[in-house]
Protein backbone atom coordinates (compact mmCIF):
# COMPACT_ATOMS: atom_id res chain seq x y z
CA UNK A 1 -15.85 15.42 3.36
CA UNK A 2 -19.78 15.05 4.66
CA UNK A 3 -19.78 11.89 2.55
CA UNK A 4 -16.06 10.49 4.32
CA UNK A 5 -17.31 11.03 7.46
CA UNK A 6 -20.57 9.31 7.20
CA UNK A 7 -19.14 6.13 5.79
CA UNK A 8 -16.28 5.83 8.35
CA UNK A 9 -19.20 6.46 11.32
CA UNK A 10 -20.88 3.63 9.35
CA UNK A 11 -17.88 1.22 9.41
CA UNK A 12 -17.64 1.96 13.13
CA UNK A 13 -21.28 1.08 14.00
CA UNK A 14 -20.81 -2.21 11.97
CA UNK A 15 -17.34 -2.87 13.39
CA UNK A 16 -18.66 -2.16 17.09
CA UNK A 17 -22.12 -4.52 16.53
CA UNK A 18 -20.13 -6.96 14.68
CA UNK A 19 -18.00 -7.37 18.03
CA UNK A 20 -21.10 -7.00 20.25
CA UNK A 21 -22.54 -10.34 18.39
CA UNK A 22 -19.32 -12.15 18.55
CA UNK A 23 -18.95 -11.49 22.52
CA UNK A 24 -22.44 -12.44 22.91
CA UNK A 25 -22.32 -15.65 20.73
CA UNK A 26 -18.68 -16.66 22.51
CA UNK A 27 -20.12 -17.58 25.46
CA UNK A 28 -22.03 -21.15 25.09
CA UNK A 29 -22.83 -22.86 28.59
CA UNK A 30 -21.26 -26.11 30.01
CA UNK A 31 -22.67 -28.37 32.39
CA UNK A 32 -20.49 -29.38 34.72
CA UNK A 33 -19.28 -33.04 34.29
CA UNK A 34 -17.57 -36.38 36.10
CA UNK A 35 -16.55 -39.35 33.96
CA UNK A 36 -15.09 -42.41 35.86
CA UNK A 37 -14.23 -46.18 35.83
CA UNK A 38 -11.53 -48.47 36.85
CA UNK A 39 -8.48 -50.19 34.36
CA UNK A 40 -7.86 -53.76 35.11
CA UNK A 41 -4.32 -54.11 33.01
CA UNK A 42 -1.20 -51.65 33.22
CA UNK A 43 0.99 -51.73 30.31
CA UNK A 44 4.33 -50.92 29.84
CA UNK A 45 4.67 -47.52 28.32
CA UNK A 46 6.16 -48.06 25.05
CA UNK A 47 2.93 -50.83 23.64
CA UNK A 48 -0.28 -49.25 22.62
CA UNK A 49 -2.86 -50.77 24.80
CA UNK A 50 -5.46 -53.35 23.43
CA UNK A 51 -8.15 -51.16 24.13
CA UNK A 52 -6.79 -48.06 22.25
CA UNK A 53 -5.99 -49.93 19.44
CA UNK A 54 -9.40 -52.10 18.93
CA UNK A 55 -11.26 -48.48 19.39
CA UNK A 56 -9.24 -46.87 16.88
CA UNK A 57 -9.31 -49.38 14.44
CA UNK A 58 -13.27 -49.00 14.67
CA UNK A 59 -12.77 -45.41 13.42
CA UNK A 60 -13.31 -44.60 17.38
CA UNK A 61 -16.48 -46.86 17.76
CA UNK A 62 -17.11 -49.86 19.61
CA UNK A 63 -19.19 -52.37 17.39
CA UNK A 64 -19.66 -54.87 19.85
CA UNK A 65 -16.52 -54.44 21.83
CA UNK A 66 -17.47 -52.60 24.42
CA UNK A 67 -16.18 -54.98 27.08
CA UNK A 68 -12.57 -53.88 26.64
CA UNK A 69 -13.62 -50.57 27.76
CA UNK A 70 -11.67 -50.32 30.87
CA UNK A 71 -9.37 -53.25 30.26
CA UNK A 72 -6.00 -51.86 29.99
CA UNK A 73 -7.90 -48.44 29.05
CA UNK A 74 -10.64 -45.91 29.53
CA UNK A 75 -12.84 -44.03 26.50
CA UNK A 76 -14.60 -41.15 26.93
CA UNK A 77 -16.85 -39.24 24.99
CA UNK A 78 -15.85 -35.17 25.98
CA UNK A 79 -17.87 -33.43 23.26
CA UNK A 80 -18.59 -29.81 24.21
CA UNK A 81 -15.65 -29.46 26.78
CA UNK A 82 -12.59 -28.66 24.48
CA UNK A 83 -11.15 -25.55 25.61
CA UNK A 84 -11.68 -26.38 29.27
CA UNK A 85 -9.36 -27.41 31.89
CA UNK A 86 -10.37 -31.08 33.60
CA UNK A 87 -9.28 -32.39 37.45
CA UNK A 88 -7.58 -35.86 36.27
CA UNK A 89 -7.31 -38.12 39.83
CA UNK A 90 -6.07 -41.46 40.24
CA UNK A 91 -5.42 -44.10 42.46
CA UNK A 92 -4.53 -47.85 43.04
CA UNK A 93 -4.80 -50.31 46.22
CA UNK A 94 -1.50 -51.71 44.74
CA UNK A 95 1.07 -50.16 45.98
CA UNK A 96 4.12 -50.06 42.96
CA UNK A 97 2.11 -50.47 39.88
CA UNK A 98 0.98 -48.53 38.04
CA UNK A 99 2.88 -45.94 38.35
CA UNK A 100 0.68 -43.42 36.05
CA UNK A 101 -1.75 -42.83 33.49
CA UNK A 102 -1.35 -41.49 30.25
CA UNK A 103 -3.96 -39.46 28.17
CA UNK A 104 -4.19 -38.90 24.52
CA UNK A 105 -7.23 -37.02 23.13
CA UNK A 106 -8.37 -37.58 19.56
CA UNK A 107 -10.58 -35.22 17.24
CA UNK A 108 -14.08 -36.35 15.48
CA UNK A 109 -12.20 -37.59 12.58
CA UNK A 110 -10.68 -40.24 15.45
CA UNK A 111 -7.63 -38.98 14.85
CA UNK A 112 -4.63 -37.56 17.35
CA UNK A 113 -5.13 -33.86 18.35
CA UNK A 114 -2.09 -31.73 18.15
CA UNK A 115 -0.41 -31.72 21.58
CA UNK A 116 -3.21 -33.84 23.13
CA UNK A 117 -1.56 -35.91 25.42
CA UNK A 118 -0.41 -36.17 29.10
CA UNK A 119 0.83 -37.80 31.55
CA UNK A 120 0.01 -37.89 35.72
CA UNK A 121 1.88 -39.87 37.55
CA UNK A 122 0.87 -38.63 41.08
CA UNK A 123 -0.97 -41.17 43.11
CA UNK A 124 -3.84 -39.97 44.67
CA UNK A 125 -3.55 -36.86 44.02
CA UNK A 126 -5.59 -34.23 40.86
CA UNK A 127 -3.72 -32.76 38.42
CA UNK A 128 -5.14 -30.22 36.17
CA UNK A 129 -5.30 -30.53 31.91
CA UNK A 130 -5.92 -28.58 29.48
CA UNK A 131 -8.91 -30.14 26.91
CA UNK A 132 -7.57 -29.17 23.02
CA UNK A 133 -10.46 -27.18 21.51
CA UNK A 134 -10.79 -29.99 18.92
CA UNK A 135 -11.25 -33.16 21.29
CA UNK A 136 -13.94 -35.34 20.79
CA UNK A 137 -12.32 -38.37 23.02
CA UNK A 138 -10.23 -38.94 26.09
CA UNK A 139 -8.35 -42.48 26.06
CA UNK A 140 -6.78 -42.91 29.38
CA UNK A 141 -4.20 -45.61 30.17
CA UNK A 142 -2.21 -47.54 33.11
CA UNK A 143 1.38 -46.95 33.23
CA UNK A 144 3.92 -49.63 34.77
CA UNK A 145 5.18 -53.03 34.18
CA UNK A 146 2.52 -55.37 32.12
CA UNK A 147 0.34 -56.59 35.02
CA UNK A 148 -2.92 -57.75 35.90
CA UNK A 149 -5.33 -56.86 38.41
CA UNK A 150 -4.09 -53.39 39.03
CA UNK A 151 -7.46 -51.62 39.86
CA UNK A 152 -6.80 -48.86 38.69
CA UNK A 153 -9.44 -46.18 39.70
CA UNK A 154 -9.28 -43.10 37.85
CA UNK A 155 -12.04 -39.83 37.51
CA UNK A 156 -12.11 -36.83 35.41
CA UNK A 157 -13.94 -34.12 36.36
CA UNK A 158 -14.95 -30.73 33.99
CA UNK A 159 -16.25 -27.72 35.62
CA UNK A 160 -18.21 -26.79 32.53
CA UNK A 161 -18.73 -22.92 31.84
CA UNK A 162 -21.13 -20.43 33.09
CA UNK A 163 -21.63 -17.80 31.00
CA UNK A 164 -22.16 -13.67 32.11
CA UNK A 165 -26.06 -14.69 31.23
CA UNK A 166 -26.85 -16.76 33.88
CA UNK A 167 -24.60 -14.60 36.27
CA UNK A 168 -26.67 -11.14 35.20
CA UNK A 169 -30.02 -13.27 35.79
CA UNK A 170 -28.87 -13.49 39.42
CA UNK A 171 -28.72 -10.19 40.17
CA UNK A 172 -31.42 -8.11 41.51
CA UNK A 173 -32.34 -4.36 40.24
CA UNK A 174 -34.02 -2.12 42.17
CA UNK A 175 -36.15 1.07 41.44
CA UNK A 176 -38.30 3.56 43.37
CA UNK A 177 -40.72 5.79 42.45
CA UNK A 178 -40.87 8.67 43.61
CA UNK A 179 -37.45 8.92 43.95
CA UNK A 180 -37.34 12.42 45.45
CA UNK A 181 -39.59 14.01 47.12
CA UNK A 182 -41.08 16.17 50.13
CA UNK A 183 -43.39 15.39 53.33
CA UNK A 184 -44.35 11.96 53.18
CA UNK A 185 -44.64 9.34 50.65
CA UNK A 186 -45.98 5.39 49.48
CA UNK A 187 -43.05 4.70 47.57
CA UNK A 188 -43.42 2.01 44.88
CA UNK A 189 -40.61 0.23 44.81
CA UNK A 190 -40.11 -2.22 42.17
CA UNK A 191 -37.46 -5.54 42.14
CA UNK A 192 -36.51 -7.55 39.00
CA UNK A 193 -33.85 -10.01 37.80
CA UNK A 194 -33.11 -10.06 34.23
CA UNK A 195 -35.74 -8.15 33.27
CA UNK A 196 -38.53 -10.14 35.35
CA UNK A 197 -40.41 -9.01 38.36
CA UNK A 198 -39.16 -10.80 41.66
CA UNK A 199 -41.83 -12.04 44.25
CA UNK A 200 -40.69 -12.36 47.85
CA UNK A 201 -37.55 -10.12 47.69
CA UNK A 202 -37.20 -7.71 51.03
CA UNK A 203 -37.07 -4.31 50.27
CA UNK A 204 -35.86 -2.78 53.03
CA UNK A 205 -35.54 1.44 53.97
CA UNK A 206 -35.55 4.09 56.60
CA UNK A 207 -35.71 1.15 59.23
CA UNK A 208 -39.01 -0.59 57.28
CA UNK A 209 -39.52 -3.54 55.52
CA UNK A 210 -42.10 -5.55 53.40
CA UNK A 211 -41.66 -7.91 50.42
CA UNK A 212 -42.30 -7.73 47.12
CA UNK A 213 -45.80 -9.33 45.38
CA UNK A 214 -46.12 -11.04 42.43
CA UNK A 215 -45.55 -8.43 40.25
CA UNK A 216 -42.29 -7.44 41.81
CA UNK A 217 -43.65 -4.47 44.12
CA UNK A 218 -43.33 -3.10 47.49
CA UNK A 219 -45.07 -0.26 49.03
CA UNK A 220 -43.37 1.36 51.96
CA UNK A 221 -44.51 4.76 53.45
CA UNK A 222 -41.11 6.91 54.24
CA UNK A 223 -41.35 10.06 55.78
CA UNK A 224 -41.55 12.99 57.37
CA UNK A 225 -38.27 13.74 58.48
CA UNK A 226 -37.19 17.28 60.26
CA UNK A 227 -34.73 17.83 58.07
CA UNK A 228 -33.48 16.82 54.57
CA UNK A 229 -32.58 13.12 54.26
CA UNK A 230 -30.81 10.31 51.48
CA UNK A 231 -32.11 6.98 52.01
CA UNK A 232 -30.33 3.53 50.95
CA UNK A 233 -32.90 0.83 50.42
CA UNK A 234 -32.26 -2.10 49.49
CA UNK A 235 -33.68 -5.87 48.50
CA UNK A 236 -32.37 -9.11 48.97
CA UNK A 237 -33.62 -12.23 48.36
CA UNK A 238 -31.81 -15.64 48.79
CA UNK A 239 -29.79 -16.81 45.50
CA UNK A 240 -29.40 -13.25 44.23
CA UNK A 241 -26.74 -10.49 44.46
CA UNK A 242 -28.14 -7.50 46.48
CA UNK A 243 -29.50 -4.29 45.02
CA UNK A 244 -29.44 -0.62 46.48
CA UNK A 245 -31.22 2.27 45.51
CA UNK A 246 -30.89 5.47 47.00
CA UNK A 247 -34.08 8.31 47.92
CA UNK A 248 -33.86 11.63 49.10
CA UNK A 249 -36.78 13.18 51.28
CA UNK A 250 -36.90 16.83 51.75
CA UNK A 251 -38.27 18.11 54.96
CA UNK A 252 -41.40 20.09 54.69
């Protein structure tokens, strides 16, 4: 039974780091992105667009072609923001054609991605798509009667993805010591961020105030009171979420 028990605790501790790592390694930061350029041609919406085609038929390189990027379409590389959503705007001086743009996104093999494709057909206005987790390329193209000289401008922009690192770096901690005590006191209070001492954050308590050194440390004297007291101090520091600690003084 001693032996049963000990294994299943052991499958638990595995199963429980195992998750840990996996929630840890899930969370790889994007940079936040804008890719833009302007389509001289529309097409109509049935033909496959000269510049799709000669890109594709490069096994999704140029080789010397790179002139008909932006004719009657636009390639982009997206590596590293499948999974994301994008803001897709466009917008044309002319004012009946196009009347869209289409979007197809293809994987690193330069082939179509399963339900990668859309279609915006709201002048000057952003509409919001979904990146397949695959995509390695964005081909956008004009939508309307075959045409010249459309100028169309269009923009994608990505977000990217912050992860709960960066966000945890951000945030201030804040310690005292003593934390209790009686009388009168130089409280050492000490301010980090991720683990690192802060310099110049304002520690702040009992209606004093001094900021931190190098090394992350205020001194403030606090004390006597007539009676017993709980003090909230705090430090703050521009860029970074506030942090609180609370003292108690006891009255002599």
């Amino acid at each position: 039974m001693g032996m049963r028990k000990l294994v299943i605790s052991s499958i638990t501790i595995w199963l429980a780091l195992s998750l840990t790592a996996q929630g840890v390694a899930a969370c790889d930061p994007v940079a936040s992105r804008r890719w833009s350029g302007q389509i001289q041609v529309a097409k109509n919406g049935g033909l496959t667009g000269v510049t799709r085609q000669y890109f594709r038929a490069n096994d999704c390189k140029w080789n010397g072609g790179e002139q008909l990027n932006g004719f009657d379409g636009l390639v982009w590389d997206i590596r590293g923001h499948g999974g994301l959503s994008v803001n897709v705007f466009w917008n044309s001086a002319l004012p009946t054609s196009p009347t869209g743009v289409s979007g197809l996104f293809l994987d690193g093999a330069c082939q179509n991605v399963a339900f990668g494709t859309f279609v915006h057909d709201k002048r000057g206005a952003t509409e919001k798509v979904k990146v397949p987790a695959t995509a390695r390329w964005l081909i956008v193209e004009a939508l309307g009667l075959n045409s010249l000289g459309v100028g169309l401008d269009v923009r994608v922009d990505s977000p990217g993805r912050k992860c709960g690192a960066t966000t945890a770096a951000k945030r201030l901690s804040l310690s005292a010591s003593p934390a209790s005590f009686k009388g009168k006191k130089a409280v050492r209070f000490v301010v980090k961020a991720g683990g690192r001492p802060v310099k110049g954050a304002l520690v702040k308590v009992g209606g004093k105030k001094k900021k931190t050194s190098s090394s992350g440390v205020a001194k403030i004297t606090v004390g006597p009171y007539s009676k017993t007291k709980r003090l909230r101090a705090t430090a703050t520091k521009a860029g970074y979420k506030l942090a609180s600690k609370t003292i108690t003084v006891r009255r002599r």
